[in-house]
PDB file of N, CA and C in Angstrom:
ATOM      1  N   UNK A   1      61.789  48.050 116.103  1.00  0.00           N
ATOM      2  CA  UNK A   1      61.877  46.755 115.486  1.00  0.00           C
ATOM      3  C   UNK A   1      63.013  45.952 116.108  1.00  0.00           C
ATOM      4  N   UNK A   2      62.993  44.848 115.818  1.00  0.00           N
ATOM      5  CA  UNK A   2      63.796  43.364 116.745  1.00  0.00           C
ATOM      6  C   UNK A   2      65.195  43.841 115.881  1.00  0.00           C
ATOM      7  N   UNK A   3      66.511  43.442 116.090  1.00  0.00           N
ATOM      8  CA  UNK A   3      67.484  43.610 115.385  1.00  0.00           C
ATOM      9  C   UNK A   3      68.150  41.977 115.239  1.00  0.00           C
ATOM     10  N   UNK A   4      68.331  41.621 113.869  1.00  0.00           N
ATOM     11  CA  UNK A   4      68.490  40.687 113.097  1.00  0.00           C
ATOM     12  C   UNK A   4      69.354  39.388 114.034  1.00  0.00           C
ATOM     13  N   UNK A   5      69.360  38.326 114.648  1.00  0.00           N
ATOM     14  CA  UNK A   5      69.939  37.462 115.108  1.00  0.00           C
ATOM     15  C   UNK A   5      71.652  38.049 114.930  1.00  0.00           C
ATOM     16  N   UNK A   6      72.548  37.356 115.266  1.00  0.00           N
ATOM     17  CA  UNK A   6      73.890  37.364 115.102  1.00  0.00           C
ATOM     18  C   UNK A   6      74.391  36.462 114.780  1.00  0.00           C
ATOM     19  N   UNK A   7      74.812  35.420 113.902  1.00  0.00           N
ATOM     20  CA  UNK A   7      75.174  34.814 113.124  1.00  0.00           C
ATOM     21  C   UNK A   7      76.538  34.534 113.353  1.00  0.00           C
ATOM     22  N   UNK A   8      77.134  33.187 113.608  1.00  0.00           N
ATOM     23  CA  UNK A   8      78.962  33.540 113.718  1.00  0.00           C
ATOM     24  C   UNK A   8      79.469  32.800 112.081  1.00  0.00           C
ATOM     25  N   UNK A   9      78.619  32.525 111.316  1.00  0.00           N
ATOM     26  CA  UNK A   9      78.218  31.992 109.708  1.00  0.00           C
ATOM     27  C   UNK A   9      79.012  33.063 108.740  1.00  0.00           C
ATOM     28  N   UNK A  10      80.394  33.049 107.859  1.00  0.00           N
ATOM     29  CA  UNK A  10      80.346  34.369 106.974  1.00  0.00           C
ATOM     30  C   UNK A  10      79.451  34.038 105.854  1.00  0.00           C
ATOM     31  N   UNK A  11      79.555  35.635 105.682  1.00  0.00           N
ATOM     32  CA  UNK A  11      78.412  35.627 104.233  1.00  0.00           C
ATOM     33  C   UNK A  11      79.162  35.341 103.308  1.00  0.00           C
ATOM     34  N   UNK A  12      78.070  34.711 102.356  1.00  0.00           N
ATOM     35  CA  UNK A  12      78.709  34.550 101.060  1.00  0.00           C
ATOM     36  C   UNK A  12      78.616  35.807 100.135  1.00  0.00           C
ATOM     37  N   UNK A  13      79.790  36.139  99.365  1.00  0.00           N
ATOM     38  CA  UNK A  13      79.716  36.914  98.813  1.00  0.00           C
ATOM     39  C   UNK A  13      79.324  36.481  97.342  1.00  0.00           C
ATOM     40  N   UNK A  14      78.255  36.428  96.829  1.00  0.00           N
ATOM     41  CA  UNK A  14      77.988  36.244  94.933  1.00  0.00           C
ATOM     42  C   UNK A  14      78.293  36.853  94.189  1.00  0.00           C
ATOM     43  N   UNK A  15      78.394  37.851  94.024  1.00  0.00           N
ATOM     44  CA  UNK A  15      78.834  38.341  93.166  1.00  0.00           C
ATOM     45  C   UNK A  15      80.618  38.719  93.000  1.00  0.00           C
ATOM     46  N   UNK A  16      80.918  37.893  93.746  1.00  0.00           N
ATOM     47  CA  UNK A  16      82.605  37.923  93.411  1.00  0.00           C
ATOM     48  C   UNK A  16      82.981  37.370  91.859  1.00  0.00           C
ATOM     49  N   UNK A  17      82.069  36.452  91.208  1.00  0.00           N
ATOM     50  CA  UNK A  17      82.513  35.512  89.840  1.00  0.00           C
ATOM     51  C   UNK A  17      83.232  34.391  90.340  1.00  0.00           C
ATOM     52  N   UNK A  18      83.739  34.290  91.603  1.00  0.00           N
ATOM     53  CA  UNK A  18      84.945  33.106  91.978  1.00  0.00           C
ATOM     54  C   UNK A  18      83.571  31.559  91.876  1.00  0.00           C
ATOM     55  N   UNK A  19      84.740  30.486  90.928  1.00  0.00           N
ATOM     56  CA  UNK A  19      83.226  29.298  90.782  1.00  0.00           C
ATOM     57  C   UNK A  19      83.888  28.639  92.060  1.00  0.00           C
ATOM     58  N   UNK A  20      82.742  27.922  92.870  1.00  0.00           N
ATOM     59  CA  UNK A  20      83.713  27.226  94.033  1.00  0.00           C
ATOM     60  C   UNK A  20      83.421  25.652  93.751  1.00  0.00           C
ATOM     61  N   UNK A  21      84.464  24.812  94.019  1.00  0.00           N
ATOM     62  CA  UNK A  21      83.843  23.489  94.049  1.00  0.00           C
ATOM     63  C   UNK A  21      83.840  23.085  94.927  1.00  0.00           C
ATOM     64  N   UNK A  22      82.838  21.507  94.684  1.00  0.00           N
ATOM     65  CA  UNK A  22      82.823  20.856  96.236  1.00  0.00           C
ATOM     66  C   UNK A  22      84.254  20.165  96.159  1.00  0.00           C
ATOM     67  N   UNK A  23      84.417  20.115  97.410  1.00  0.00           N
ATOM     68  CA  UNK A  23      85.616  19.497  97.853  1.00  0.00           C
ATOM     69  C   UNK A  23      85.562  18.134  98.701  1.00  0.00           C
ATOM     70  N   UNK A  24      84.286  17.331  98.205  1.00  0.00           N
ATOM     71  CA  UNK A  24      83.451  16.163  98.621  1.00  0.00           C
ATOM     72  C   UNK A  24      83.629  15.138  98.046  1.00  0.00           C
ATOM     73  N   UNK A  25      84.806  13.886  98.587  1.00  0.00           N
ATOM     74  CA  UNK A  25      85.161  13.197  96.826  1.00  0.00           C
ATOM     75  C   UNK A  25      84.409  11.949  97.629  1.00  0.00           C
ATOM     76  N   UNK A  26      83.663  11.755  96.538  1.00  0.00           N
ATOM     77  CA  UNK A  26      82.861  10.330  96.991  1.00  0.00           C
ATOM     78  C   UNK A  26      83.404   9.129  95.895  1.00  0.00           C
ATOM     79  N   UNK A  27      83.122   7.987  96.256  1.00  0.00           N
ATOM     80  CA  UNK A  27      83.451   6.764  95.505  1.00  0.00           C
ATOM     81  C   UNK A  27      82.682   6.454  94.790  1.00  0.00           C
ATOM     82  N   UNK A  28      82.555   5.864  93.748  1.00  0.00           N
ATOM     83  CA  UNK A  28      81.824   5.232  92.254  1.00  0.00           C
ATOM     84  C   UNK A  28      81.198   4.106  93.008  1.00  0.00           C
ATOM     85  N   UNK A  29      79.871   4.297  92.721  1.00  0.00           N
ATOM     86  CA  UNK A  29      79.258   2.671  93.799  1.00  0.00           C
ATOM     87  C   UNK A  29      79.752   1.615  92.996  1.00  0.00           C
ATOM     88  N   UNK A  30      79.668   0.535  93.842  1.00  0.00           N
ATOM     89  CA  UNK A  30      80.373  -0.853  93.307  1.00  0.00           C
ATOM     90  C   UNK A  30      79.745  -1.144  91.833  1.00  0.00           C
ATOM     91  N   UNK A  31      80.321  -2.386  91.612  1.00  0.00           N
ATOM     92  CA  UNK A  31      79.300  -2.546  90.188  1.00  0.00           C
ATOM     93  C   UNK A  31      78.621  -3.561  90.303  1.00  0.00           C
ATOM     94  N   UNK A  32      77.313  -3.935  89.529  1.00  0.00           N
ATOM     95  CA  UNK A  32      76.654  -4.951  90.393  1.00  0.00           C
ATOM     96  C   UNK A  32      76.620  -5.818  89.837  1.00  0.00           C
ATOM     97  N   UNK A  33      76.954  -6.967  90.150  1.00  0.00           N
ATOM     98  CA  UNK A  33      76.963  -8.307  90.506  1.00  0.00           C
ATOM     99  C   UNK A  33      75.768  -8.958  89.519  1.00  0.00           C
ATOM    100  N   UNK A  34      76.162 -10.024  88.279  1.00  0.00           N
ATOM    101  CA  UNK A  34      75.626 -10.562  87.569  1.00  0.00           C
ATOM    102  C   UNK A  34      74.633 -11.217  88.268  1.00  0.00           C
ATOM    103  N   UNK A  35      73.150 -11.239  87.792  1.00  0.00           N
ATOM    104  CA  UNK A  35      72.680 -12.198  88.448  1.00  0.00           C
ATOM    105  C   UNK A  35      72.224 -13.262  87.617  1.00  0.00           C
ATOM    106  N   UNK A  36      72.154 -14.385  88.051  1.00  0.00           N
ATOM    107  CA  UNK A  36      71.744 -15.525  86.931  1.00  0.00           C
ATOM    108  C   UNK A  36      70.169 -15.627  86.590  1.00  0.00           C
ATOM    109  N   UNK A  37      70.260 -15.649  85.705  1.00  0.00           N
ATOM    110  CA  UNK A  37      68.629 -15.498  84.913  1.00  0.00           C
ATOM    111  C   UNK A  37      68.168 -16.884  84.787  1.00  0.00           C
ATOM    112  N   UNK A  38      67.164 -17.046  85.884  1.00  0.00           N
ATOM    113  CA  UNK A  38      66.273 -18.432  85.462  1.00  0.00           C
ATOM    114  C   UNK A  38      65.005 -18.135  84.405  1.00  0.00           C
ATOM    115  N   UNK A  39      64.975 -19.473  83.647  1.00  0.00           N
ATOM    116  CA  UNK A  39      63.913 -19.200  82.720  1.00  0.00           C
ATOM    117  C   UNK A  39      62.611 -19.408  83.566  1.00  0.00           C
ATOM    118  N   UNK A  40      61.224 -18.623  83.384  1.00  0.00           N
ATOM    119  CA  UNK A  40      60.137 -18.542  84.025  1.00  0.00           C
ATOM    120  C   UNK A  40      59.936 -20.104  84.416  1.00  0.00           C
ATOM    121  N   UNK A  41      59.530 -20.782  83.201  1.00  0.00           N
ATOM    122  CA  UNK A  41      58.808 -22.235  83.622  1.00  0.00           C
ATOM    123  C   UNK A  41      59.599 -22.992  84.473  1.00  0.00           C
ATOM    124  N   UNK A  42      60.434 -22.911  84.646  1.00  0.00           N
ATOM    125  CA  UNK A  42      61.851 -23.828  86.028  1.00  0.00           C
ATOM    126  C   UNK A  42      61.395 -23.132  87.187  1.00  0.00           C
ATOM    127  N   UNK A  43      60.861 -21.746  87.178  1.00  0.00           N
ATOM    128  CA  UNK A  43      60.323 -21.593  88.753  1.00  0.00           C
ATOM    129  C   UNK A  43      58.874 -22.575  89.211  1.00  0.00           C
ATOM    130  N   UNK A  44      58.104 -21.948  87.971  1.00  0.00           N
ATOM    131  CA  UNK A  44      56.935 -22.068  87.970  1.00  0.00           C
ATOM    132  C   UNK A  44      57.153 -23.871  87.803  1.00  0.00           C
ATOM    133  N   UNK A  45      57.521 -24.310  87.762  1.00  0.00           N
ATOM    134  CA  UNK A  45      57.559 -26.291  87.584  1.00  0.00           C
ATOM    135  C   UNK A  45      57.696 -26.752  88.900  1.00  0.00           C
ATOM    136  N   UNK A  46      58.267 -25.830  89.913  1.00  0.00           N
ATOM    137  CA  UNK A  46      59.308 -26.343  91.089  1.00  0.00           C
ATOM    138  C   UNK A  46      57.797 -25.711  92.081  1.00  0.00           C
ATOM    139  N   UNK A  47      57.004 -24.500  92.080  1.00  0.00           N
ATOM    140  CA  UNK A  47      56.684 -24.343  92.753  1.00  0.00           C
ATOM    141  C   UNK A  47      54.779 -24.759  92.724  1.00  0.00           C
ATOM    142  N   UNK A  48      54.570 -25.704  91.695  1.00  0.00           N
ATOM    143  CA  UNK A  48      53.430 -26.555  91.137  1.00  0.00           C
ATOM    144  C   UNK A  48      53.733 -27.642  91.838  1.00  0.00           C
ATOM    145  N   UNK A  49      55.299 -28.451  91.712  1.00  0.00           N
ATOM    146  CA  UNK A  49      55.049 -29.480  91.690  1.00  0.00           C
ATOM    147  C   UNK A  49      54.934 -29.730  93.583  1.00  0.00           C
ATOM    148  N   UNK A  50      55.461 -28.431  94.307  1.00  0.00           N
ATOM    149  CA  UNK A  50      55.416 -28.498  95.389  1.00  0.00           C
ATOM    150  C   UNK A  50      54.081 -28.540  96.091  1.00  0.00           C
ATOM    151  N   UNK A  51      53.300 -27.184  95.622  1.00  0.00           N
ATOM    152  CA  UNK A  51      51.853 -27.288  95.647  1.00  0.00           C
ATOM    153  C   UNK A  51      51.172 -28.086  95.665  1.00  0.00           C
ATOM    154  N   UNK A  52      51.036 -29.264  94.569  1.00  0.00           N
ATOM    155  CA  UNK A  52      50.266 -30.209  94.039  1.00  0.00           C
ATOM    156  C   UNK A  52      50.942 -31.853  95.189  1.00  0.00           C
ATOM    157  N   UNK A  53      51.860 -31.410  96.037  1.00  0.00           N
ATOM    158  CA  UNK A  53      52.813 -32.634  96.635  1.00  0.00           C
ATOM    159  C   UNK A  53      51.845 -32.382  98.302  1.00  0.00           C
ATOM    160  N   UNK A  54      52.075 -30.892  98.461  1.00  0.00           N
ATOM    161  CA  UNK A  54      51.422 -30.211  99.771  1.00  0.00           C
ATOM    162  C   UNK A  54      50.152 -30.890  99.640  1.00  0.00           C
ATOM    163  N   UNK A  55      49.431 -30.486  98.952  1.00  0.00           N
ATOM    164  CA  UNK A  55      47.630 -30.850  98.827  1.00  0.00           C
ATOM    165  C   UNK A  55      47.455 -32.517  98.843  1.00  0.00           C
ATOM    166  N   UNK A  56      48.613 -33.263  98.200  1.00  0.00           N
ATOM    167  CA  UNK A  56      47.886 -34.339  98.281  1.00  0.00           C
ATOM    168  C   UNK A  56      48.190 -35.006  99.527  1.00  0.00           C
ATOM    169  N   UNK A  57      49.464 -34.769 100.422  1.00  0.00           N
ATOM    170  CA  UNK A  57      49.459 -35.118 101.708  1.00  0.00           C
ATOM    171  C   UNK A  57      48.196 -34.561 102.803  1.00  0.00           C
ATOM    172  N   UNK A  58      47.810 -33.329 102.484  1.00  0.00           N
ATOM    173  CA  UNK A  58      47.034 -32.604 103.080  1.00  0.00           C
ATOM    174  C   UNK A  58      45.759 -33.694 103.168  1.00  0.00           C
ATOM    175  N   UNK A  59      45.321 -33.885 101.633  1.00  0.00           N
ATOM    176  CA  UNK A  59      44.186 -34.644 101.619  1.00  0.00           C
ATOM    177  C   UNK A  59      44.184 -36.260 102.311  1.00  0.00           C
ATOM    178  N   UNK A  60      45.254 -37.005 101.921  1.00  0.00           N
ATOM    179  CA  UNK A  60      45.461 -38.062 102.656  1.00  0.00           C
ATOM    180  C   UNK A  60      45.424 -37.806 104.094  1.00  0.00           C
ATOM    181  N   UNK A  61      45.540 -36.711 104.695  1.00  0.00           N
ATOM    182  CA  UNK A  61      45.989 -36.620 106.517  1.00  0.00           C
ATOM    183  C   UNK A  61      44.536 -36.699 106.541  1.00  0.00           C
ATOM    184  N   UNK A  62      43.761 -35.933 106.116  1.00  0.00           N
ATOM    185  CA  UNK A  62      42.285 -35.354 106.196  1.00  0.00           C
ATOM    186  C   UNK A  62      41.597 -36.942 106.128  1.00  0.00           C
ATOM    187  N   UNK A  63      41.312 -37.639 104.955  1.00  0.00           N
ATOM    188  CA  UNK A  63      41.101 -38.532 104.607  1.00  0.00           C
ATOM    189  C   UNK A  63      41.405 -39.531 105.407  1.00  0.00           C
ATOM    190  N   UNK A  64      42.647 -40.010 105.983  1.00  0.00           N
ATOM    191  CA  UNK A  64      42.880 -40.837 107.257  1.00  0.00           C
ATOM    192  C   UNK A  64      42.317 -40.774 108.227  1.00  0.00           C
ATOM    193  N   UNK A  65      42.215 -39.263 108.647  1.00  0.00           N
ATOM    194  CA  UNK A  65      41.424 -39.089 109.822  1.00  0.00           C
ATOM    195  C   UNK A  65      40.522 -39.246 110.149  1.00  0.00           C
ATOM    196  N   UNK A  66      39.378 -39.039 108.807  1.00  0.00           N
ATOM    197  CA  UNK A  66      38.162 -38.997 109.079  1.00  0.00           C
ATOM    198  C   UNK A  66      37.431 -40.828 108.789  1.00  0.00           C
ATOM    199  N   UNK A  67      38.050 -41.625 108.234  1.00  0.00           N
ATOM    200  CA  UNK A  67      37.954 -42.879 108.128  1.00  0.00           C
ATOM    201  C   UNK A  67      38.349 -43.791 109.550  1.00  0.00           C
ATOM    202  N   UNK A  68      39.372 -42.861 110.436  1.00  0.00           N
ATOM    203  CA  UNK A  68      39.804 -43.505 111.838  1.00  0.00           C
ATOM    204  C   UNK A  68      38.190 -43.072 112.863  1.00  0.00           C
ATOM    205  N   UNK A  69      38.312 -41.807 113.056  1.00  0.00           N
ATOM    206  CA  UNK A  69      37.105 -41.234 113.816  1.00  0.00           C
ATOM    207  C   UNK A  69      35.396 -41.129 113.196  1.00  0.00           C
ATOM    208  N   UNK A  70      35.326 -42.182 111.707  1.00  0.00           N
ATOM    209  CA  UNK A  70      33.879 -41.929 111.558  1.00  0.00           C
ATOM    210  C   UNK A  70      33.290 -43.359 111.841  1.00  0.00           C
ATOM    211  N   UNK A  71      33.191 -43.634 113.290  1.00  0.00           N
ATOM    212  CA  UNK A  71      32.646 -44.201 113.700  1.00  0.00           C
ATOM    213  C   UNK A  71      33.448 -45.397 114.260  1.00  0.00           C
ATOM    214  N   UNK A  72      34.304 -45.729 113.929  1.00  0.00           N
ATOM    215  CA  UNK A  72      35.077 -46.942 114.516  1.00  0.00           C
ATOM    216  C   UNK A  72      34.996 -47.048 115.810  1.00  0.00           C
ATOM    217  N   UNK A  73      35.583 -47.961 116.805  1.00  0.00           N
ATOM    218  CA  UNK A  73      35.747 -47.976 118.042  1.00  0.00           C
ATOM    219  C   UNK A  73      37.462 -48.364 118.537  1.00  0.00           C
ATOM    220  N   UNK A  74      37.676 -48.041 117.073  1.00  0.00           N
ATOM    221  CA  UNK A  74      39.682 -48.053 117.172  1.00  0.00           C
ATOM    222  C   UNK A  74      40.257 -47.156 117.601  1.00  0.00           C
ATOM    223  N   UNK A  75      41.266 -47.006 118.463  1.00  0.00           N
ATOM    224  CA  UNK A  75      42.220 -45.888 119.016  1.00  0.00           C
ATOM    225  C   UNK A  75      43.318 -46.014 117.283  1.00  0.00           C
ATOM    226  N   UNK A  76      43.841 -44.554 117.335  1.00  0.00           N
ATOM    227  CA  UNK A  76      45.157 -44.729 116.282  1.00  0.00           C
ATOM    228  C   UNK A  76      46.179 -45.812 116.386  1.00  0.00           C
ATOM    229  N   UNK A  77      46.246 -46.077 116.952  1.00  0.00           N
ATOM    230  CA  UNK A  77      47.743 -47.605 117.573  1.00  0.00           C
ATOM    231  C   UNK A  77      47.100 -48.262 117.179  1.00  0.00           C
ATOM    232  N   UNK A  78      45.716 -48.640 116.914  1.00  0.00           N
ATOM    233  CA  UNK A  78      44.984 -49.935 116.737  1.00  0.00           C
ATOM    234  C   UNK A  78      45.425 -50.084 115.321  1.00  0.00           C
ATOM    235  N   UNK A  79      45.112 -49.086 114.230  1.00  0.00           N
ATOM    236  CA  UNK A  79      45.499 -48.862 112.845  1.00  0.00           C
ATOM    237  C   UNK A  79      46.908 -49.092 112.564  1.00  0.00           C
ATOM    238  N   UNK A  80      46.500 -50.157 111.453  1.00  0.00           N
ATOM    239  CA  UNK A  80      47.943 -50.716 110.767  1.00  0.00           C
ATOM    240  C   UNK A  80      47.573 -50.103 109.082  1.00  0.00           C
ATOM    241  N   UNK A  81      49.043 -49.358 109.167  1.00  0.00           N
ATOM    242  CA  UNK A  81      48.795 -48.623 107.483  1.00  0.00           C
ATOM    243  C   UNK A  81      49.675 -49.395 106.644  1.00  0.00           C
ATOM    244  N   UNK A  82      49.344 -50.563 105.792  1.00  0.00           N
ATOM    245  CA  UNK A  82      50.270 -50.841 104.833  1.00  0.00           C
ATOM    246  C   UNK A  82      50.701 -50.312 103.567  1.00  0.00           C
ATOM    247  N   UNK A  83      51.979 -49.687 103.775  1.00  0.00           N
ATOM    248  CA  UNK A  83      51.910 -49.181 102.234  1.00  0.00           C
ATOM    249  C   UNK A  83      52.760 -49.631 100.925  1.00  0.00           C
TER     250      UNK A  83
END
């Protein structure tokens, strides 16, 4: 049979009773940092009213466009937008 590796590791002895401690001193993690509590509807107001701001430019670009190119014989420079 093979004879057991050689080890330069001492053994532990268990059954001595000796308790050992770690000798590993770590730090208390920080403490964390209040965070400010928004009420739901203040998100939800801010990110509607953005939505609903997006879409209607969206639709006006759309809407411009298709009133310049459905059929005219105007280049864009020709178009005067009064607003």
């Amino acid at each position: 049979m093979a004879r057991p590796l050689p080890t330069r590791k001492q053994s532990v002895d268990l059954g001595s009773g000796e308790v050992r401690v770690s000798r590993i001193r770590r730090d208390p993690p920080p403490p964390e940092k209040p965070k400010e509590l928004r009420h739901p509807d203040v998100v939800n107001r801010s990110a509607v009213i953005i939505g609903v701001l997006v879409f209607a430019v969206a639709l006006i670009v759309i809407l411009f466009a298709f009133t310049i190119f459905s059929g005219y014989d105007m280049t864009p420079r020709q178009v005067v937008l009064h607003v």
